[in-house]
Protein backbone atom coordinates (compact mmCIF):
# COMPACT_ATOMS: atom_id res chain seq x y z
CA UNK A 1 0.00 0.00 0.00
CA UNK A 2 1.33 3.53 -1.25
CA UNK A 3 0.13 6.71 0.20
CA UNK A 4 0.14 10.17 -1.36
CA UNK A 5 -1.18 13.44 0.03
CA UNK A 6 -2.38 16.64 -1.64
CA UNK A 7 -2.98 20.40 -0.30
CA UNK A 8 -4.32 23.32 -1.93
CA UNK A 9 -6.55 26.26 -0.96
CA UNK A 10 -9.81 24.90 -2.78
CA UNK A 11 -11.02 21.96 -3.92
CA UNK A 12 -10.53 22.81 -7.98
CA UNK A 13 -6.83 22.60 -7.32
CA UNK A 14 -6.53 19.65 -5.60
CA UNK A 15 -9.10 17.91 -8.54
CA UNK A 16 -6.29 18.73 -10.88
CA UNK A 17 -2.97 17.46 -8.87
CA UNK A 18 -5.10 14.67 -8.64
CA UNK A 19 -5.68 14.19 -12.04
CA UNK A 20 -2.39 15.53 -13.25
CA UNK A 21 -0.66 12.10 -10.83
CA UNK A 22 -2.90 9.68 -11.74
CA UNK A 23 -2.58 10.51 -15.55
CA UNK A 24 1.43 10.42 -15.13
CA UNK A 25 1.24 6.99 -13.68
CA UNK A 26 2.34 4.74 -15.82
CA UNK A 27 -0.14 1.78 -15.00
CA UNK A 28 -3.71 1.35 -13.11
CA UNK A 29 -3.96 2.94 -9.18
CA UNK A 30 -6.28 1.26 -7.32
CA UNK A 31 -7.62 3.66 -5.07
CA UNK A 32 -7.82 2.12 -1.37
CA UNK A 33 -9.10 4.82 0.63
CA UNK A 34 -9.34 8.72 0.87
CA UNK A 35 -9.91 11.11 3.29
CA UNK A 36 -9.82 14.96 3.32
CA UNK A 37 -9.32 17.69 5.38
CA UNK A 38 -9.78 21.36 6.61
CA UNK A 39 -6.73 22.20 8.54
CA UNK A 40 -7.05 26.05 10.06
CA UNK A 41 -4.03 28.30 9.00
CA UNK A 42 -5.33 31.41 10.55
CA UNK A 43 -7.65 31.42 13.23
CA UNK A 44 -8.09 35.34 12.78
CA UNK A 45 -8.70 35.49 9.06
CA UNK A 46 -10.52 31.41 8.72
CA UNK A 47 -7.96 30.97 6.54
CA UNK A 48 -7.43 27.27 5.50
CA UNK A 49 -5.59 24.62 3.87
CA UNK A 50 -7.57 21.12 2.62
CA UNK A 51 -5.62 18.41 2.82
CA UNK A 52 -6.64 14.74 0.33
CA UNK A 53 -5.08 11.80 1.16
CA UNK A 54 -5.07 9.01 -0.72
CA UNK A 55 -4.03 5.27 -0.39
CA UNK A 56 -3.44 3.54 -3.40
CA UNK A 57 -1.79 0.11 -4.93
CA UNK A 58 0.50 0.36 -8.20
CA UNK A 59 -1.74 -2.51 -10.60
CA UNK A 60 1.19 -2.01 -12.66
């Protein structure tokens, strides 16, 4: 089991890393599991980071 992680400030960005790894890998992922989430930066301005995790196999 692999494990990769993603952050961004919306959701749109993290879609496309997403999209832009799994079209670079050279063979099928099999997605395990995901989870996201909404880690505070700024507890002043609600400024925040999302963070997607994903586990994965290489079907390669």
């Amino acid at each position: 089991m692999k494990f990769k992680m993603f952050s961004g400030g919306d959701s749109d960005a993290i879609v496309a890393a997403v999209n832009e790894w799994l079209s670079a890998e050279p063979g099928r992922v099999a997605i395990r599991h995901t989870e996201t989430k909404l880690t505070p930066t700024d507890t002043h301005t609600g400024a925040a980071v999302i963070l997607f995790s994903v586990w994965y196999e290489d079907e390669a």
